[in-house]
Protein backbone atom coordinates (compact mmCIF):
# COMPACT_ATOMS: atom_id res chain seq x y z
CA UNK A 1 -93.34 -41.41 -106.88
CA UNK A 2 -90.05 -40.92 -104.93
CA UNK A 3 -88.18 -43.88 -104.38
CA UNK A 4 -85.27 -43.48 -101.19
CA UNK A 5 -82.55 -46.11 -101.93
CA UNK A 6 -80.75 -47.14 -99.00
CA UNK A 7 -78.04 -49.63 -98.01
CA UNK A 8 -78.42 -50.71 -94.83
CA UNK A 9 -76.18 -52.78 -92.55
CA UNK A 10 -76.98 -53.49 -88.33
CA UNK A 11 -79.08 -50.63 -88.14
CA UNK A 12 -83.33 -51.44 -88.45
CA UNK A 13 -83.30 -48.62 -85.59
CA UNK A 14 -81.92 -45.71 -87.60
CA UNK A 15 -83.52 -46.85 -90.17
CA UNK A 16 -87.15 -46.98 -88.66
CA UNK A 17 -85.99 -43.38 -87.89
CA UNK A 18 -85.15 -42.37 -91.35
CA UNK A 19 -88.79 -43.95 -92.87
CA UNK A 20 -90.49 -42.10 -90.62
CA UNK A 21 -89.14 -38.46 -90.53
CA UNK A 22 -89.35 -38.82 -94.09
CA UNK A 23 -93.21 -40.14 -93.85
CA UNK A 24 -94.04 -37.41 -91.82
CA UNK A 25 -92.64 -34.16 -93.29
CA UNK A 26 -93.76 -35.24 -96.62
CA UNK A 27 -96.63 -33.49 -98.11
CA UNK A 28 -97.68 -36.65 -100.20
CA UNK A 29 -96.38 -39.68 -97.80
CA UNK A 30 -98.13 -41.93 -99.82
CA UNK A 31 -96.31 -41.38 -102.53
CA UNK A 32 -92.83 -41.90 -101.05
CA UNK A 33 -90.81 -45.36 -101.25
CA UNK A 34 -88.34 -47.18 -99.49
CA UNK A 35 -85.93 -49.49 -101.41
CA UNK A 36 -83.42 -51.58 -99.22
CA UNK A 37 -80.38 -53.60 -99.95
CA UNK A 38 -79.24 -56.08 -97.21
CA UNK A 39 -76.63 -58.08 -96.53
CA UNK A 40 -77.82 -61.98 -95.97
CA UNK A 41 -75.82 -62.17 -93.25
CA UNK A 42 -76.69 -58.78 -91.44
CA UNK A 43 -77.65 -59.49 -87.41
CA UNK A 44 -80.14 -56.63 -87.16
CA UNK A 45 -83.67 -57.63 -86.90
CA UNK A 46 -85.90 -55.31 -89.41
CA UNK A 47 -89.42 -57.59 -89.07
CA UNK A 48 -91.42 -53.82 -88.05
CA UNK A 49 -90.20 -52.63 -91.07
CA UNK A 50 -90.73 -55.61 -93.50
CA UNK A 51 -94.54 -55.60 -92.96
CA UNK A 52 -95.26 -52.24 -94.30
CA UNK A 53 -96.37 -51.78 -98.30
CA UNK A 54 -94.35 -48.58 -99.04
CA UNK A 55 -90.88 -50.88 -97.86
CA UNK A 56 -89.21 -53.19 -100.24
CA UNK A 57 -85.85 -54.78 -100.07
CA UNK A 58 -83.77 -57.34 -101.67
CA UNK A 59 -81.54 -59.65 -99.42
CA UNK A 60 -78.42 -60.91 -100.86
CA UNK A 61 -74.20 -61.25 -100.40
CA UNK A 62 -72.26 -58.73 -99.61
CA UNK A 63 -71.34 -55.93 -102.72
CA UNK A 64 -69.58 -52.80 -102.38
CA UNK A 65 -71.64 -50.34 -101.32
CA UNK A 66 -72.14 -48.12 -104.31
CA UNK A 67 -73.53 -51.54 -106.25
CA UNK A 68 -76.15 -51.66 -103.49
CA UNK A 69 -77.93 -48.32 -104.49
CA UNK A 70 -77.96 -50.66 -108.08
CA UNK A 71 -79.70 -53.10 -106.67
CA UNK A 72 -81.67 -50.94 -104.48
CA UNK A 73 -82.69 -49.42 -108.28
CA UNK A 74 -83.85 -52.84 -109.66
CA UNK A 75 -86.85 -52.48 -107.03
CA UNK A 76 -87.61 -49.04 -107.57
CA UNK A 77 -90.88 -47.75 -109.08
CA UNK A 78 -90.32 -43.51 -108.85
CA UNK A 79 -89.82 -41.84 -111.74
CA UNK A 80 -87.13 -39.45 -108.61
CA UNK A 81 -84.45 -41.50 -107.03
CA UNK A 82 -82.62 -40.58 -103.72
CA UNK A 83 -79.54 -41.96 -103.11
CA UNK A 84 -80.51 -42.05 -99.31
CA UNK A 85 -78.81 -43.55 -96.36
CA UNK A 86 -79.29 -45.45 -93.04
CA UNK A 87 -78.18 -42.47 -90.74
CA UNK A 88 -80.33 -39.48 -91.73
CA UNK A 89 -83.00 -37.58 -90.73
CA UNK A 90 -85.75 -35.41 -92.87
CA UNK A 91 -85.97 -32.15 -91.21
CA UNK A 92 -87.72 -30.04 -93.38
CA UNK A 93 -92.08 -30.17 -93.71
CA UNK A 94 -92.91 -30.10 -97.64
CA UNK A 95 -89.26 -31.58 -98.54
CA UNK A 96 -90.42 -33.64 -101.42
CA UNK A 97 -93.10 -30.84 -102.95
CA UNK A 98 -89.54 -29.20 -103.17
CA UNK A 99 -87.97 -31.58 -105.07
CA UNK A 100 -90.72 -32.73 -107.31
CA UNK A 101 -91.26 -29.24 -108.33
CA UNK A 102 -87.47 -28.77 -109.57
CA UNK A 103 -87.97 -31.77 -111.89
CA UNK A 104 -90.94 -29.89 -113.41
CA UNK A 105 -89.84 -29.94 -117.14
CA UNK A 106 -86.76 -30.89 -116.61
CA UNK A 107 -85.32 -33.95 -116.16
CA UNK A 108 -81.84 -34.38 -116.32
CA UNK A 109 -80.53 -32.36 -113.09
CA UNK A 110 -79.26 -33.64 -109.80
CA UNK A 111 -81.29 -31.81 -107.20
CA UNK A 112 -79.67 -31.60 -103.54
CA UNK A 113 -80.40 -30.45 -100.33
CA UNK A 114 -78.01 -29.80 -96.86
CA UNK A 115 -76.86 -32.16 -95.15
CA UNK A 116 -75.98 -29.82 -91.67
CA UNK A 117 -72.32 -30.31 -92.86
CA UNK A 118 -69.79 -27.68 -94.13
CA UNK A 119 -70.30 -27.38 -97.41
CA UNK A 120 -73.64 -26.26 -97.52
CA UNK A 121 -74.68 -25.26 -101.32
CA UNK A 122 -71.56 -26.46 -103.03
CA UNK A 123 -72.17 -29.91 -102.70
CA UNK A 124 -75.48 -32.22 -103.12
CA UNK A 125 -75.03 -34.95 -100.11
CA UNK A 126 -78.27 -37.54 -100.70
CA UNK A 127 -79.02 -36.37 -104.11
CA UNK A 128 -81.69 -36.83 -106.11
CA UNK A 129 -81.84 -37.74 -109.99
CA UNK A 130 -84.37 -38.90 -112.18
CA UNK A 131 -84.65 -42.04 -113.94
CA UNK A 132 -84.22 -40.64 -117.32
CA UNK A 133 -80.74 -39.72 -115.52
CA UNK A 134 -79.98 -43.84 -114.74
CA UNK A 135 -81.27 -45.16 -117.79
CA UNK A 136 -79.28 -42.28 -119.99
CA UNK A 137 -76.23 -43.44 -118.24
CA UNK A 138 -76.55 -47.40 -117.37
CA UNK A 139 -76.17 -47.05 -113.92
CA UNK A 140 -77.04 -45.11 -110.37
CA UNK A 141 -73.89 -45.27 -109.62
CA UNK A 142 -70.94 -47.34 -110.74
CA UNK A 143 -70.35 -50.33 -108.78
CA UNK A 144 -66.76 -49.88 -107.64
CA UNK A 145 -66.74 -47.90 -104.55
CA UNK A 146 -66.99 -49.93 -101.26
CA UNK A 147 -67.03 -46.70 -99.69
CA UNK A 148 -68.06 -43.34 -100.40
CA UNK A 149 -68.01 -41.21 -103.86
CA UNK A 150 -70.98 -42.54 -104.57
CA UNK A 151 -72.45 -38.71 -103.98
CA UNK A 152 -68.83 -37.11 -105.22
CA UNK A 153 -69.91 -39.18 -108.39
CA UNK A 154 -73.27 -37.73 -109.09
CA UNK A 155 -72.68 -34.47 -108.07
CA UNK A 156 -68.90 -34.68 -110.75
CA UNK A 157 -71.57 -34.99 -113.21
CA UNK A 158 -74.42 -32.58 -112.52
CA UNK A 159 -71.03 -30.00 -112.23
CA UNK A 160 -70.11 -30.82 -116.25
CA UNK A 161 -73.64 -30.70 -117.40
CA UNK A 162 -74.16 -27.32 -115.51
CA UNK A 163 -77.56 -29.16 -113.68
CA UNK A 164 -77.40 -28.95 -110.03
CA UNK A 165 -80.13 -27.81 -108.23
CA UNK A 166 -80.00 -26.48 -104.44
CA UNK A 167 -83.72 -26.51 -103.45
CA UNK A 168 -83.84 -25.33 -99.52
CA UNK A 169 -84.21 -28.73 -97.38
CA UNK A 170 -82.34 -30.46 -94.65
CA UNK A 171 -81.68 -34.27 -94.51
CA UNK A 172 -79.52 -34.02 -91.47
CA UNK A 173 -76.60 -36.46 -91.74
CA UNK A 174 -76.31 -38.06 -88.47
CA UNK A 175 -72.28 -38.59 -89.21
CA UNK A 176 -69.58 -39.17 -86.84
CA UNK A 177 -67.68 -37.01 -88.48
CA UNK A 178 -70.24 -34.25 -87.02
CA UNK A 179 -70.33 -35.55 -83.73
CA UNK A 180 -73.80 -36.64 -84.31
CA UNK A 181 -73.39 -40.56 -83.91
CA UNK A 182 -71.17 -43.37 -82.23
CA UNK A 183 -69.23 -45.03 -84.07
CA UNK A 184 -70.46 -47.91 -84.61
CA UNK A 185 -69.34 -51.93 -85.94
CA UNK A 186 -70.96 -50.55 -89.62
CA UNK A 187 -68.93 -47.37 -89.62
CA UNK A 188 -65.57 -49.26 -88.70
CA UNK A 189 -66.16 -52.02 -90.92
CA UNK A 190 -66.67 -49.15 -93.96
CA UNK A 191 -63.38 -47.32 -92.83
CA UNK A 192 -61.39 -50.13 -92.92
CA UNK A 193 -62.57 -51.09 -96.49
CA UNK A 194 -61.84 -47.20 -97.61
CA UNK A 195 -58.61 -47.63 -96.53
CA UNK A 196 -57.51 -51.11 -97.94
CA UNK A 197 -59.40 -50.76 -101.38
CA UNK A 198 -57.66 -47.38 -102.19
CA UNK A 199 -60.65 -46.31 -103.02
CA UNK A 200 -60.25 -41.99 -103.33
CA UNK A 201 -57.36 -43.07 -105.66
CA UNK A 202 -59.91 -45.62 -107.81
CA UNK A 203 -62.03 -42.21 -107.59
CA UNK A 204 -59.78 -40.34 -109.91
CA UNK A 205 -58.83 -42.95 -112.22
CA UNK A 206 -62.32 -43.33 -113.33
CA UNK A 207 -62.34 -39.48 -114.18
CA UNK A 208 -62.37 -40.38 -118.04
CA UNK A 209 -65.43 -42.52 -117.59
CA UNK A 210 -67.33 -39.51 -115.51
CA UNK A 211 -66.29 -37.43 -118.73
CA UNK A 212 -68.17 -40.19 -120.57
CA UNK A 213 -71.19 -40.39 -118.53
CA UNK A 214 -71.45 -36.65 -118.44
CA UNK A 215 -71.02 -36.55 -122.35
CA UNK A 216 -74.07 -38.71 -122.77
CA UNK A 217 -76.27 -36.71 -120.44
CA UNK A 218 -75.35 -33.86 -122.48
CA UNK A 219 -76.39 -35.73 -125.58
CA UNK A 220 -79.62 -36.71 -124.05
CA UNK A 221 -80.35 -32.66 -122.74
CA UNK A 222 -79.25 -31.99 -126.72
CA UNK A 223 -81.67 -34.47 -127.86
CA UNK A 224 -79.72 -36.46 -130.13
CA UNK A 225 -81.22 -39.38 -131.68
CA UNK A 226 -79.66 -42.35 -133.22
CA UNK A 227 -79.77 -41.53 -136.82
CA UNK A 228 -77.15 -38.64 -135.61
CA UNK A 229 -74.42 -40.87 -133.74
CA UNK A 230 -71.96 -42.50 -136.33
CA UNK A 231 -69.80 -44.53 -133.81
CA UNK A 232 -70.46 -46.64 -130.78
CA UNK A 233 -67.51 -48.05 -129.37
CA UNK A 234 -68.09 -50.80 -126.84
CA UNK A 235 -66.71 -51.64 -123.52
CA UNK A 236 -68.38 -54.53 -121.44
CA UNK A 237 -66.61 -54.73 -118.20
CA UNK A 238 -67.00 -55.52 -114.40
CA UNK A 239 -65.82 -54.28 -111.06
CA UNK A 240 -63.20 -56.01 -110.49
CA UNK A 241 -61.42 -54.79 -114.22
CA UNK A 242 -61.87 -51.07 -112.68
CA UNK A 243 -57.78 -50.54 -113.32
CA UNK A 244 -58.27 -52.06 -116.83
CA UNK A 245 -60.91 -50.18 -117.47
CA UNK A 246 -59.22 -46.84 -116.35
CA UNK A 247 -56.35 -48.16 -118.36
CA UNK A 248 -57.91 -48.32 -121.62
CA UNK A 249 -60.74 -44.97 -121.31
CA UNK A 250 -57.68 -43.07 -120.60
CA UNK A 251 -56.20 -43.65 -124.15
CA UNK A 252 -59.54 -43.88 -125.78
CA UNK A 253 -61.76 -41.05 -123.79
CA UNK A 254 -59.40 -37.81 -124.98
CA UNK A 255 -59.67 -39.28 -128.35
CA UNK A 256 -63.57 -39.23 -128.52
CA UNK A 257 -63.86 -35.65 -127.08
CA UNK A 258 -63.15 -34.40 -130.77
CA UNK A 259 -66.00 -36.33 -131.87
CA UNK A 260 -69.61 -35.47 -131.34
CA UNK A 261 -70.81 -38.48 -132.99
CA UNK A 262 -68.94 -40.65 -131.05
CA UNK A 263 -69.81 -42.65 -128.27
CA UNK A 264 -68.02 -45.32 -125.66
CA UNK A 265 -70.67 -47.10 -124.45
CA UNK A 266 -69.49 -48.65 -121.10
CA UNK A 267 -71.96 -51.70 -119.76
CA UNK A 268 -71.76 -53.80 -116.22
CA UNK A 269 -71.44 -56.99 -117.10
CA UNK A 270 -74.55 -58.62 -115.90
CA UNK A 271 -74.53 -61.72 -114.37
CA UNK A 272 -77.90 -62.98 -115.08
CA UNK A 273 -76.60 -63.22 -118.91
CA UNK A 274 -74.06 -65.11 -120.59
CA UNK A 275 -71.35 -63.66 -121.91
CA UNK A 276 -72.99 -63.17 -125.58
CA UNK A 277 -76.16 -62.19 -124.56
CA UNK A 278 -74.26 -59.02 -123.11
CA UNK A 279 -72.37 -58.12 -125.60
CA UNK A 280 -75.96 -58.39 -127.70
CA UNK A 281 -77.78 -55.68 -125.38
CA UNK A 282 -75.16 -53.78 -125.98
CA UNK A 283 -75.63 -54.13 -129.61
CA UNK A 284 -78.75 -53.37 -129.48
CA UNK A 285 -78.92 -49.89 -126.95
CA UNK A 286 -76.30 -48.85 -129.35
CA UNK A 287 -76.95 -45.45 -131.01
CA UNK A 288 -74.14 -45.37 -134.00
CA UNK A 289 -74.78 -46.60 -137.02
CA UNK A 290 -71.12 -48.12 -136.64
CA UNK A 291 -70.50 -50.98 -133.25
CA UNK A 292 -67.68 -52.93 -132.12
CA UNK A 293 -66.16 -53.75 -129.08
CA UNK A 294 -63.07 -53.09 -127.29
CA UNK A 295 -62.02 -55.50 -124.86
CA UNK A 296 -61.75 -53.92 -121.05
CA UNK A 297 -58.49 -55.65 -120.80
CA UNK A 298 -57.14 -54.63 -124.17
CA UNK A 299 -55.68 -51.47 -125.73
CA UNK A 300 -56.37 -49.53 -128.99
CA UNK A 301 -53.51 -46.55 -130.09
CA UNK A 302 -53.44 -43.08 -129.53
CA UNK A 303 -54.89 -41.92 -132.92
CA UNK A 304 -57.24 -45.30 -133.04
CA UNK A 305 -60.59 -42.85 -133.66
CA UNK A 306 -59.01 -40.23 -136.00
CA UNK A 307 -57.59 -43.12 -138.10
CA UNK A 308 -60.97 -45.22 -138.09
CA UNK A 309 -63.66 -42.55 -137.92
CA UNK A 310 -62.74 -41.63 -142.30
CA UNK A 311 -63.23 -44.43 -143.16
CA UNK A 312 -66.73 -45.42 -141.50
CA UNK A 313 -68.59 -45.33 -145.00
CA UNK A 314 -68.85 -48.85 -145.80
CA UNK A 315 -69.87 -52.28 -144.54
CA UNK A 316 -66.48 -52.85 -142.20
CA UNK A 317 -63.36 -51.54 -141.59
CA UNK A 318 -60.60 -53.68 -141.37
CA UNK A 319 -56.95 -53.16 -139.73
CA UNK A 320 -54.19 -55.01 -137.95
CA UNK A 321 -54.15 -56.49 -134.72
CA UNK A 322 -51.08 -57.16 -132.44
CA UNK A 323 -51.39 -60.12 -129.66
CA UNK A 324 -49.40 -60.79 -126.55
CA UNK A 325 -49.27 -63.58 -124.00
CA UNK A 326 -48.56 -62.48 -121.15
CA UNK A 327 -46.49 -59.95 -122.43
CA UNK A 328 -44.96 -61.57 -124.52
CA UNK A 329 -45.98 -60.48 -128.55
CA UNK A 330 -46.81 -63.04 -130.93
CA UNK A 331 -47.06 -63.29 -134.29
CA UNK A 332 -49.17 -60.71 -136.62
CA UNK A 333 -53.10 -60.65 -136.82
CA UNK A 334 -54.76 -59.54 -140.01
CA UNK A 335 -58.93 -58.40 -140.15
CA UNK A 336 -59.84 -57.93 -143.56
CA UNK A 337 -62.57 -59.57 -145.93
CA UNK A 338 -60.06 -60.85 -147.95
CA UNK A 339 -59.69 -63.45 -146.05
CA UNK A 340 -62.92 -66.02 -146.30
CA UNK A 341 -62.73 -67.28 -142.63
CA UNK A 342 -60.38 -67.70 -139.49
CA UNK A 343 -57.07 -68.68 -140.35
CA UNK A 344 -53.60 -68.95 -139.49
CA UNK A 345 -50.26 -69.83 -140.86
CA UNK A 346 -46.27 -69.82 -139.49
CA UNK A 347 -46.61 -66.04 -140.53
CA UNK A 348 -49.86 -64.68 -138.95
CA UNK A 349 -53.43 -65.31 -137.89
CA UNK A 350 -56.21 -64.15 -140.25
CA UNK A 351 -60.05 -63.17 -139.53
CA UNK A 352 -62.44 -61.66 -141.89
CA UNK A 353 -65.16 -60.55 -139.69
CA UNK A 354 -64.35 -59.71 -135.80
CA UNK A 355 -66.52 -57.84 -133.28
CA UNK A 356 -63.75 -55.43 -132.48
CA UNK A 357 -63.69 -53.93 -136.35
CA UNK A 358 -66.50 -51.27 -136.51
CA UNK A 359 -69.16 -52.65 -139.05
CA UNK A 360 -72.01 -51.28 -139.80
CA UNK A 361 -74.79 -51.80 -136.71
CA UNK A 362 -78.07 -52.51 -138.98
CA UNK A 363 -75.70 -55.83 -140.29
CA UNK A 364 -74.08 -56.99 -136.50
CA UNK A 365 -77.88 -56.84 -134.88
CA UNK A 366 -79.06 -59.27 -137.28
CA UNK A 367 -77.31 -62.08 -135.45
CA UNK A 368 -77.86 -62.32 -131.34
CA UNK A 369 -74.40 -63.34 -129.74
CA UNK A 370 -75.15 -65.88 -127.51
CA UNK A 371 -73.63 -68.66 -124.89
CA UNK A 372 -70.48 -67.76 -123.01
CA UNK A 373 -66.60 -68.14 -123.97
CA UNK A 374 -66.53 -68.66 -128.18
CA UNK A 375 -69.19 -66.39 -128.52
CA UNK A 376 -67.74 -64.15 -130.92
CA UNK A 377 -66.40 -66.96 -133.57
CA UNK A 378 -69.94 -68.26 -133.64
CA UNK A 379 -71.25 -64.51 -134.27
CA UNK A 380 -68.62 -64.24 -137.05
CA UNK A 381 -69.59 -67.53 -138.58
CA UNK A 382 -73.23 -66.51 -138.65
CA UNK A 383 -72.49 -62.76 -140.09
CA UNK A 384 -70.82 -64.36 -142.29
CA UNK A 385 -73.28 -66.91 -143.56
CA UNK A 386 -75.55 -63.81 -144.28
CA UNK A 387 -73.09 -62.77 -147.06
CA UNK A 388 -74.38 -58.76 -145.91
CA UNK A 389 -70.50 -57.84 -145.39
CA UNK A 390 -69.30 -56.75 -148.64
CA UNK A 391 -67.90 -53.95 -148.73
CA UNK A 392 -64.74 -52.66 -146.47
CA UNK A 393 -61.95 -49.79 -145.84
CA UNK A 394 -58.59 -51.88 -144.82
CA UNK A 395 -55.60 -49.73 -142.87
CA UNK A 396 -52.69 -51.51 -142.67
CA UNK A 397 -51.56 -50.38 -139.46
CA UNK A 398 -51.89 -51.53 -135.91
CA UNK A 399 -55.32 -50.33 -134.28
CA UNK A 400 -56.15 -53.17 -131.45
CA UNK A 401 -53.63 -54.45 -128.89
CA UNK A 402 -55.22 -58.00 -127.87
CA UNK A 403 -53.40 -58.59 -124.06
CA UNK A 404 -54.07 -62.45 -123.32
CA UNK A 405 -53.47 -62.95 -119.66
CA UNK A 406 -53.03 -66.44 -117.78
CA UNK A 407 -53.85 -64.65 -114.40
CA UNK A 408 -57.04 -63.36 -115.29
CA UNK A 409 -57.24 -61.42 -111.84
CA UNK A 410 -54.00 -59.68 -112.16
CA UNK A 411 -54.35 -55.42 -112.23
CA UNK A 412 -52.65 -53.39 -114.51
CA UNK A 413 -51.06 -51.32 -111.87
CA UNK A 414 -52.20 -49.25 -108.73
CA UNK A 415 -55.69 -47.54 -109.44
CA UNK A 416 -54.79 -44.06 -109.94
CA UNK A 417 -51.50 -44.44 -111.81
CA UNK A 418 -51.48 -42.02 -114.71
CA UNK A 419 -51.75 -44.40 -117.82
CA UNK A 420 -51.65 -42.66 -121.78
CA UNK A 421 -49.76 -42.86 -124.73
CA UNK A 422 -46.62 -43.35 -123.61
CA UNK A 423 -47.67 -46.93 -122.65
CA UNK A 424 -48.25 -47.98 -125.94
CA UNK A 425 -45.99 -49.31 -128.73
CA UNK A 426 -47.60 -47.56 -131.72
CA UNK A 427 -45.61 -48.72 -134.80
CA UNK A 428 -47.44 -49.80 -138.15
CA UNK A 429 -44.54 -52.25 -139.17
CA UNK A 430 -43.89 -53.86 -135.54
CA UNK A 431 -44.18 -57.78 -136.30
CA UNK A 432 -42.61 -59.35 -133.53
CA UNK A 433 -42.82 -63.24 -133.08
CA UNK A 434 -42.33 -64.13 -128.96
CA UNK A 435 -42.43 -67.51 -127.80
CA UNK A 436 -44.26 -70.32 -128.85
CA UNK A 437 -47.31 -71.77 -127.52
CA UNK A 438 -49.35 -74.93 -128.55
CA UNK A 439 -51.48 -74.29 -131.20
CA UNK A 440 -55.34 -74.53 -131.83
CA UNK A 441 -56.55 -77.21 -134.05
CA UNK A 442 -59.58 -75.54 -134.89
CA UNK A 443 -58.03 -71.83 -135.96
CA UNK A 444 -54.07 -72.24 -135.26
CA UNK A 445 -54.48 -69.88 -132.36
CA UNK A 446 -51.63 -70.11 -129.88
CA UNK A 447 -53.40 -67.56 -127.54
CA UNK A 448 -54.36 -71.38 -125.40
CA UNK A 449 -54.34 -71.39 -121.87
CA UNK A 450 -55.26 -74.40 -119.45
CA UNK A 451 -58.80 -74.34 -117.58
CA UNK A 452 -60.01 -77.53 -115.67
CA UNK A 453 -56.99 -80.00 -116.87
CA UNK A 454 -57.95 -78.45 -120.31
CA UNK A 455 -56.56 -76.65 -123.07
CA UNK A 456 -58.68 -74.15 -124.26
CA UNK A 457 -57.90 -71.71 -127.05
CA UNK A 458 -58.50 -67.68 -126.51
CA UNK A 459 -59.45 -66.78 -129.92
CA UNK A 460 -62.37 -69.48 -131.00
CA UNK A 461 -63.34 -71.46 -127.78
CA UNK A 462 -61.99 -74.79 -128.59
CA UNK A 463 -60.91 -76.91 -126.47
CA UNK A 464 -58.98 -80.51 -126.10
CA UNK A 465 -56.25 -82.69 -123.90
């Protein structure tokens, strides 16, 4: 089965046009799909196309466009995926014996047609990948773009794994920019969002995680299974974190290239879970036998992996931990298993076990995190409990830089900035006290904020008046 995924806005015409030249060029129309993603408030009227059995479509609020061909996913059944569109046209008779037949034995490849556009064999417009490809790297195509690169990002990747695939086929782009189409209310609306989201600078400050995605296709063509990945180092985030995120994989991403058996596992936060029950699947897709997570928002030094990766031979490792509010640093933070539970005096804050230490993943998947804010306190109590974390390697240096934020929707700075090193503070004996805050009764936290006439504490979920 080949399954077309296509966003669709104000447009059931060209889209009844682009079901149908693909229908009837096909050698095997029956074995074609069409998987839709529209917007619940979209005028068009699409009841000639709802009716037939090889349509499906999901209705919901508006996403950026590149998180519609991820929804358009959820719905798909073909083991080939098409990142289609509403505005083309299937020229060629026998297109999709074509493409089946350059899967044949291989899977992980991007294969591409023309598009009647410039740039002919050089670039895959509408590609096609396989499923292996999505479920290899989490995603069809990361949900940040609300216009365009969804193809540039596909096609980044098939260039670093050396698996692009030009088979001879035209799927005619009916494009403005070809003189092919009006401009229409969809087209305007999409320019306008291109412009004011910044979005070919986002592009390039997401390079490091294209590095990452192609690094575990690469791992997947290699065939390397679990028992040979030491390290999986993992990032939950969401779209809205994108600087953040290009923030922190630009320290951490050059770091991993010298490991093979290293991985960054980056996962889309997913909304029908709480917040543990993410960071669980995560847990549990993991391929190293070490896990722990690094916070989107946070920050981890320049020689974070070199320094850790040594020492991964026993139940934990622990290190130091440097907080700020707002900018503002706070007093020291101390992981090691000397320390029987989560603490805190006038001179520091003390934790034994933490989900951003790497510990060994056959001991963190025997306890589900679960529920939302908290839920890593209540994982450390119940690791804990098991008495299975014996063992650990301690450095005494800094190796996590915890950033608490009041304005959770602040940005780190315009997408595209060049972030690195330089941005970090890496001293071992930095132990600067900032300003005070009130302090959790439950584990002398000060990282508290206010939510909902609240205070609620940052480090162990508590909250009071």
């Amino acid at each position: 089965m080949i399954s077309l995924l296509i966003p669709t806005r104000n447009r059931p015409v060209k889209l009844g046009q682009v079901i149908s030249s693909a229908r009837m060029t096909a050698s095997q129309p029956d074995d074609l799909e069409f998987c839709l993603y529209l917007d619940d408030d979209d005028p068009g009227n699409y009841k000639d196309l709802f009716g037939r059995e090889d349509v499906k479509y999901k209705i919901g609020p508006r996403i950026t466009l590149s998180a519609m061909w991820n929804e358009c996913f959820k719905i798909a059944t073909g083991d080939i995926l098409m990142q289609g569109n509403d505005d083309i046209v299937f020229r060629t008779a026998g297109w999709d014996g074509l493409v089946r037949n350059a899967f044949q034995g291989d899977k992980i490849r991007m294969v591409h047609g023309g598009d009647g556009g410039p740039r002919g064999e050089v670039f895959g417009p509408h590609p096609f990948i396989s499923r292996e490809w999505v479920e290899t790297v989490g995603y069809f195509t990361p949900p940040y773009f609300s216009s365009d690169f969804g193809d540039s990002w596909i096609n980044d990747l098939a260039n670093r794994i050396g698996r692009r695939t030009y088979v001879p086929i035209l799927v005619e782009h009916m494009h403005h920019f070809f003189g092919k189409a009006e401009m229409d209310q969809t087209t305007n609306e999409r320019l306008a969002r291109h412009s004011s989201d910044n979005v070919d600078a986002l592009y390039h400050a997401l390079a490091a995680l294209r590095q990452i995605d192609a690094a575990r296709l690469s791992r997947r063509i290699a065939g390397m299974t679990t028992e040979s990945m030491k390290w999986s180092i993992l990032i939950l985030t969401q779209p809205s974190r994108a600087g953040f995120l290009a923030r922190l994989l630009s320290v951490l991403e050059p770091q991993v290239e010298k490991f093979p058996d290293v991985e960054i596992c980056v996962r889309l936060f997913d909304k029908s879970m709480d917040l543990g029950t993410n960071r669980s699947e995560m847990i549990k897709q993991a391929k190293g036998a070490y896990v722990n997570f690094v916070d989107d928002d946070d920050l981890v030094p320049p020689v974070y992996v070199e320094h850790i990766y040594p020492l991964l031979n026993k139940d934990y490792v622990g290190f130091r931990v440097q907080m700020d509010i707002d900018g503002v640093d706070q007093k020291p933070t101390y992981h090691s298993l000397k320390y029987k539970e989560w603490n805190g005096d006038s001179d520091g804050w003390y934790r034994d076990i933490s989900h951003v230490n790497p510990i060994r993943r056959s001991i963190a998947i025997q306890v589900p995190m679960r529920g939302g804010h908290g839920e890593d306190a209540r994982w450390a109590q119940e690791v804990r409990n098991l008495h299975l974390v014996r063992t650990e390697n301690y450095l005494p240096e800094i190796m996590y830089y915890y950033h608490f934020r009041s304005n959770k929707q602040d940005q780190p700075a315009t997408p595209g900035a060049t972030w690195g090193p330089d941005l970090l503070r890496y001293d071992p004996n930095y132990y600067a006290v900032g300003h005070r805050r009130p302090v959790c009764p439950r584990c002398s936290s000060n990282a508290c904020g206010i939510a909902g006439g609240m205070r609620i504490c940052n480090q162990c979920g508590a909250t009071w008046t």
